[in-house]
PDB file of N, CA and C in Angstrom:
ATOM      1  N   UNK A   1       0.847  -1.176   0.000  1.00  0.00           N
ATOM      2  CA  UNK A   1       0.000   0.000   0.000  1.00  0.00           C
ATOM      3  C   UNK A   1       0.894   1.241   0.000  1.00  0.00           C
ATOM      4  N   UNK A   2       0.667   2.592  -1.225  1.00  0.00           N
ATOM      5  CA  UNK A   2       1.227   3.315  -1.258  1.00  0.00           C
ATOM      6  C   UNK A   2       1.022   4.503   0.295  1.00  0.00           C
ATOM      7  N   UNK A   3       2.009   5.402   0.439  1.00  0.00           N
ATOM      8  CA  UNK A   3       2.062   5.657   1.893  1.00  0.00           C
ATOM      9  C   UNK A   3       0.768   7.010   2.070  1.00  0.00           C
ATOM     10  N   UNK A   4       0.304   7.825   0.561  1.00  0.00           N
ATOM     11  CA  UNK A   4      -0.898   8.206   0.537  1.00  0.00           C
ATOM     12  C   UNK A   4      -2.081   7.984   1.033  1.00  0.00           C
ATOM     13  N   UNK A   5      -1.890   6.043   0.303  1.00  0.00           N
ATOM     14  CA  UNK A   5      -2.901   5.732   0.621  1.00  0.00           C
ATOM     15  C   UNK A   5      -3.683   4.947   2.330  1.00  0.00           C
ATOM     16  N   UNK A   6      -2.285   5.026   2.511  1.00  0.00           N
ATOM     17  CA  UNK A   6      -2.110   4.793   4.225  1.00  0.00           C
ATOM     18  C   UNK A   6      -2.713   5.905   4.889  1.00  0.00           C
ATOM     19  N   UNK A   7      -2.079   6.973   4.624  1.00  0.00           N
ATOM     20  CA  UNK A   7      -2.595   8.177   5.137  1.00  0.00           C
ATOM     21  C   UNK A   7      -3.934   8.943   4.898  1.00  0.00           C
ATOM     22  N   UNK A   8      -4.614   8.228   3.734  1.00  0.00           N
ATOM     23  CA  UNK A   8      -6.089   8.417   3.176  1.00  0.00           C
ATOM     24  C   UNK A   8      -7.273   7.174   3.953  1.00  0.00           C
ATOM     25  N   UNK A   9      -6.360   6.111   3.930  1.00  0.00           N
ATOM     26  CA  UNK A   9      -7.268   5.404   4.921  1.00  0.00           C
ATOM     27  C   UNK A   9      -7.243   5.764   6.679  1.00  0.00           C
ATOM     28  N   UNK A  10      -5.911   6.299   6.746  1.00  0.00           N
ATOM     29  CA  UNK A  10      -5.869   6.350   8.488  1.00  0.00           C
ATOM     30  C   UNK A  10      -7.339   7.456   8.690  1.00  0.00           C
ATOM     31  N   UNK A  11      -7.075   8.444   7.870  1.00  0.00           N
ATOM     32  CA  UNK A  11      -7.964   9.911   7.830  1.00  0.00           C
ATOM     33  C   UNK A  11      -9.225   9.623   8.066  1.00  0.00           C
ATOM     34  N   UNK A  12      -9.706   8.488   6.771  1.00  0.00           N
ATOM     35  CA  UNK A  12     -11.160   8.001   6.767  1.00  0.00           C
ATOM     36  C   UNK A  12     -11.715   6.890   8.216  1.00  0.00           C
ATOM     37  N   UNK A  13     -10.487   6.331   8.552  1.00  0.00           N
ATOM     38  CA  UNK A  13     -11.071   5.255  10.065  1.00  0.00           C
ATOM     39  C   UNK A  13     -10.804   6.907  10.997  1.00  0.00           C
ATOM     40  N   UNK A  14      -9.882   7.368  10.942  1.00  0.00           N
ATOM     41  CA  UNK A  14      -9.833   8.039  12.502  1.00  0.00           C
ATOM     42  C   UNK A  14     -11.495   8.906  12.298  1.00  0.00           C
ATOM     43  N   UNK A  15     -11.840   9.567  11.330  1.00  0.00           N
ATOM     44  CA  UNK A  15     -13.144  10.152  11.039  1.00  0.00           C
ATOM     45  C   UNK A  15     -14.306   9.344  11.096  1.00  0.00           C
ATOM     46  N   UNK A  16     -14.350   8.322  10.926  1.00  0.00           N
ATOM     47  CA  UNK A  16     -15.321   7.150  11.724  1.00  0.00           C
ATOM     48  C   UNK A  16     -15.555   7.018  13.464  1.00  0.00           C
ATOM     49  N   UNK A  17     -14.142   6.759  13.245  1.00  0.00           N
ATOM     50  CA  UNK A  17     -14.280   6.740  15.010  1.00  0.00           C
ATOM     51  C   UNK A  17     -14.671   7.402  15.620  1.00  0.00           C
ATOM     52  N   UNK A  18     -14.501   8.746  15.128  1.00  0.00           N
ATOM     53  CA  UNK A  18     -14.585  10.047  16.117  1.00  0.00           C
ATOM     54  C   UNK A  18     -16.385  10.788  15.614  1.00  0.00           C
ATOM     55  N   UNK A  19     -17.137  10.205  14.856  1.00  0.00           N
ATOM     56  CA  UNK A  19     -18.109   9.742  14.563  1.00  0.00           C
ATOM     57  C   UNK A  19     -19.302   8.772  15.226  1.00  0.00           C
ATOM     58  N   UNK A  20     -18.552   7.804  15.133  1.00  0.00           N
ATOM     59  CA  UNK A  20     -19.118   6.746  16.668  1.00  0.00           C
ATOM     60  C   UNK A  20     -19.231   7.022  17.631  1.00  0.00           C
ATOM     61  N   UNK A  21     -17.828   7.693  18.296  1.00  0.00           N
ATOM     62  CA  UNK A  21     -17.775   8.306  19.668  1.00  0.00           C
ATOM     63  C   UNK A  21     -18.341   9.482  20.330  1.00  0.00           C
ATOM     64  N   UNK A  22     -19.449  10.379  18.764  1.00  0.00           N
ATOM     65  CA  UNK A  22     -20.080  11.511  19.058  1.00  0.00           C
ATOM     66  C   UNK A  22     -21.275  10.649  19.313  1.00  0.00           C
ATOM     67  N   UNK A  23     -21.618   9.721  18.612  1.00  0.00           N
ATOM     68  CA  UNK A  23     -22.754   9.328  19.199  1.00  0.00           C
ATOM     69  C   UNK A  23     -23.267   8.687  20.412  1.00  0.00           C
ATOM     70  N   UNK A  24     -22.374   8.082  20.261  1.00  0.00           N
ATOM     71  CA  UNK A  24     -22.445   6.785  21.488  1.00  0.00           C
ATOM     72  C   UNK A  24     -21.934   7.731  23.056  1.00  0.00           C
ATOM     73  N   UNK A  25     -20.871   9.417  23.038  1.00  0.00           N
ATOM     74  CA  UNK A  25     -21.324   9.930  24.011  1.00  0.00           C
ATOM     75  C   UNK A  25     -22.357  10.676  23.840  1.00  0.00           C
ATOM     76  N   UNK A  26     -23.223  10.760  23.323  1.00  0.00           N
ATOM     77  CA  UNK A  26     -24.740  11.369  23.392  1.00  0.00           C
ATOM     78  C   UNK A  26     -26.109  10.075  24.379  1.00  0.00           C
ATOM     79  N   UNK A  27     -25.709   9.098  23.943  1.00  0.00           N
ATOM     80  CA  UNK A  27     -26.561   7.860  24.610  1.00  0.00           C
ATOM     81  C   UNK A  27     -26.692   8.388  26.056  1.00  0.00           C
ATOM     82  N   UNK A  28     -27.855   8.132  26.502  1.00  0.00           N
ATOM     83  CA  UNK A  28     -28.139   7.454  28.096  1.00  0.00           C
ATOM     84  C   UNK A  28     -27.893   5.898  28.329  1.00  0.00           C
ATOM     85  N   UNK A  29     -27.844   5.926  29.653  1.00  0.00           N
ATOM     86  CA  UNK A  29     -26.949   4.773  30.248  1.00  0.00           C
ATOM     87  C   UNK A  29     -27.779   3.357  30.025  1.00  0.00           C
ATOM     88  N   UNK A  30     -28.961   3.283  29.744  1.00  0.00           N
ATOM     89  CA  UNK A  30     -29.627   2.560  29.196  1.00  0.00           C
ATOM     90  C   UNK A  30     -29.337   1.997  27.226  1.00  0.00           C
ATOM     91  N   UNK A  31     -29.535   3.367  26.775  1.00  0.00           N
ATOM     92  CA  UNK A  31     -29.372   2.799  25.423  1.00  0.00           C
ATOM     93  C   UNK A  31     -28.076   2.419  25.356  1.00  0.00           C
ATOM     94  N   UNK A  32     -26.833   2.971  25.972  1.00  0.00           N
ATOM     95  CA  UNK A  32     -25.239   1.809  25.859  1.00  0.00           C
ATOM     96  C   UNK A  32     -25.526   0.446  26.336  1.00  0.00           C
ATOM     97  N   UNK A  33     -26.531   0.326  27.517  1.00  0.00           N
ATOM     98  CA  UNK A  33     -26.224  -1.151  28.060  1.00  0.00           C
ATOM     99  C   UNK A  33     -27.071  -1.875  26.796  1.00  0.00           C
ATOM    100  N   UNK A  34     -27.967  -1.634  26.029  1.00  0.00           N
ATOM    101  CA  UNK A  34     -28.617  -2.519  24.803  1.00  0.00           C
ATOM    102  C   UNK A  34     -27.652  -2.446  23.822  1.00  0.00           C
ATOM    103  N   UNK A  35     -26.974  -1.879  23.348  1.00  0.00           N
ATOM    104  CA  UNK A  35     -26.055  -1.838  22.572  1.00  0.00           C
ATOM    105  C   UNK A  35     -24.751  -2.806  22.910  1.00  0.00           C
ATOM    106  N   UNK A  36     -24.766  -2.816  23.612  1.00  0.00           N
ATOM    107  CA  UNK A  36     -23.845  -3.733  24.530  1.00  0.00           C
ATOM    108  C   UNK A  36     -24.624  -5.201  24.867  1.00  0.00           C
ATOM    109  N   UNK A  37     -25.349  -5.260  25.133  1.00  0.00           N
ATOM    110  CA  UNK A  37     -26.025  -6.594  25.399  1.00  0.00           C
ATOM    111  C   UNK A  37     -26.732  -6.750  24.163  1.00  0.00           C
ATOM    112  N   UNK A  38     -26.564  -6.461  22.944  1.00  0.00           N
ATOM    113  CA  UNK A  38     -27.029  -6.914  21.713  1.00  0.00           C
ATOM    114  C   UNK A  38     -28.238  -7.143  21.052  1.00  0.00           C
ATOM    115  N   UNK A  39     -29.125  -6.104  22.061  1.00  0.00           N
ATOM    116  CA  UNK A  39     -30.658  -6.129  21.451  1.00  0.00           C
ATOM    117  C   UNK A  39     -30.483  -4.714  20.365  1.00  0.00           C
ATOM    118  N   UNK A  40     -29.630  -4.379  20.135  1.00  0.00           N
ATOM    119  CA  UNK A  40     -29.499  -3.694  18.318  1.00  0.00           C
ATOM    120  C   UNK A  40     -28.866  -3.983  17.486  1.00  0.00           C
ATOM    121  N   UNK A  41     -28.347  -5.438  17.519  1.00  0.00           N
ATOM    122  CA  UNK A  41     -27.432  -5.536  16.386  1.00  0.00           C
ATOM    123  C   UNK A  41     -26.625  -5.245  16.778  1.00  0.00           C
ATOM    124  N   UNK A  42     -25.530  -4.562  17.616  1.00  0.00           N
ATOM    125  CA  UNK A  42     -24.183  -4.126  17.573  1.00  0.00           C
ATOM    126  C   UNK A  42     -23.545  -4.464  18.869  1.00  0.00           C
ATOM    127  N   UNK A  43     -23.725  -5.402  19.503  1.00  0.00           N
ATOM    128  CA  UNK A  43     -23.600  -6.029  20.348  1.00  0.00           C
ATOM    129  C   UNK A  43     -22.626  -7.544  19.753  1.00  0.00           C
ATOM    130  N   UNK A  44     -22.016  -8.241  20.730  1.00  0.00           N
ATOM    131  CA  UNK A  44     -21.687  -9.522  20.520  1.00  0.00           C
ATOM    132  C   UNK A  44     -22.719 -10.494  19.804  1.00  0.00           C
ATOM    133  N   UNK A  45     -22.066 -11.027  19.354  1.00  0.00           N
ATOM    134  CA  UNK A  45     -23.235 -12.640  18.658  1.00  0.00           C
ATOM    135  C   UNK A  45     -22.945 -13.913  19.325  1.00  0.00           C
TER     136      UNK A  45
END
């Protein structure tokens, strides 16, 4: 992988993450524990 394109993918995951992490700190302490215990899909299987 050219080192651009390293640096075009790091850009696009770190902008995900920090994406996720706006949401998921917006949750109440309820909607993390379902999310976590897997009654939405995004939980363990």
């Amino acid at each position: 992988m050219v080192d651009n394109e390293k640096a075009a993918l790091r850009w696009f995951l770190r902008a995900q993450r920090d994406s996720v992490l706006a949401i998921v700190e917006g949750l109440d302490e309820d909607a993390v524990r379902e999310l976590i215990d897997g009654k939405t899909g995004l939980g363990p299987r």
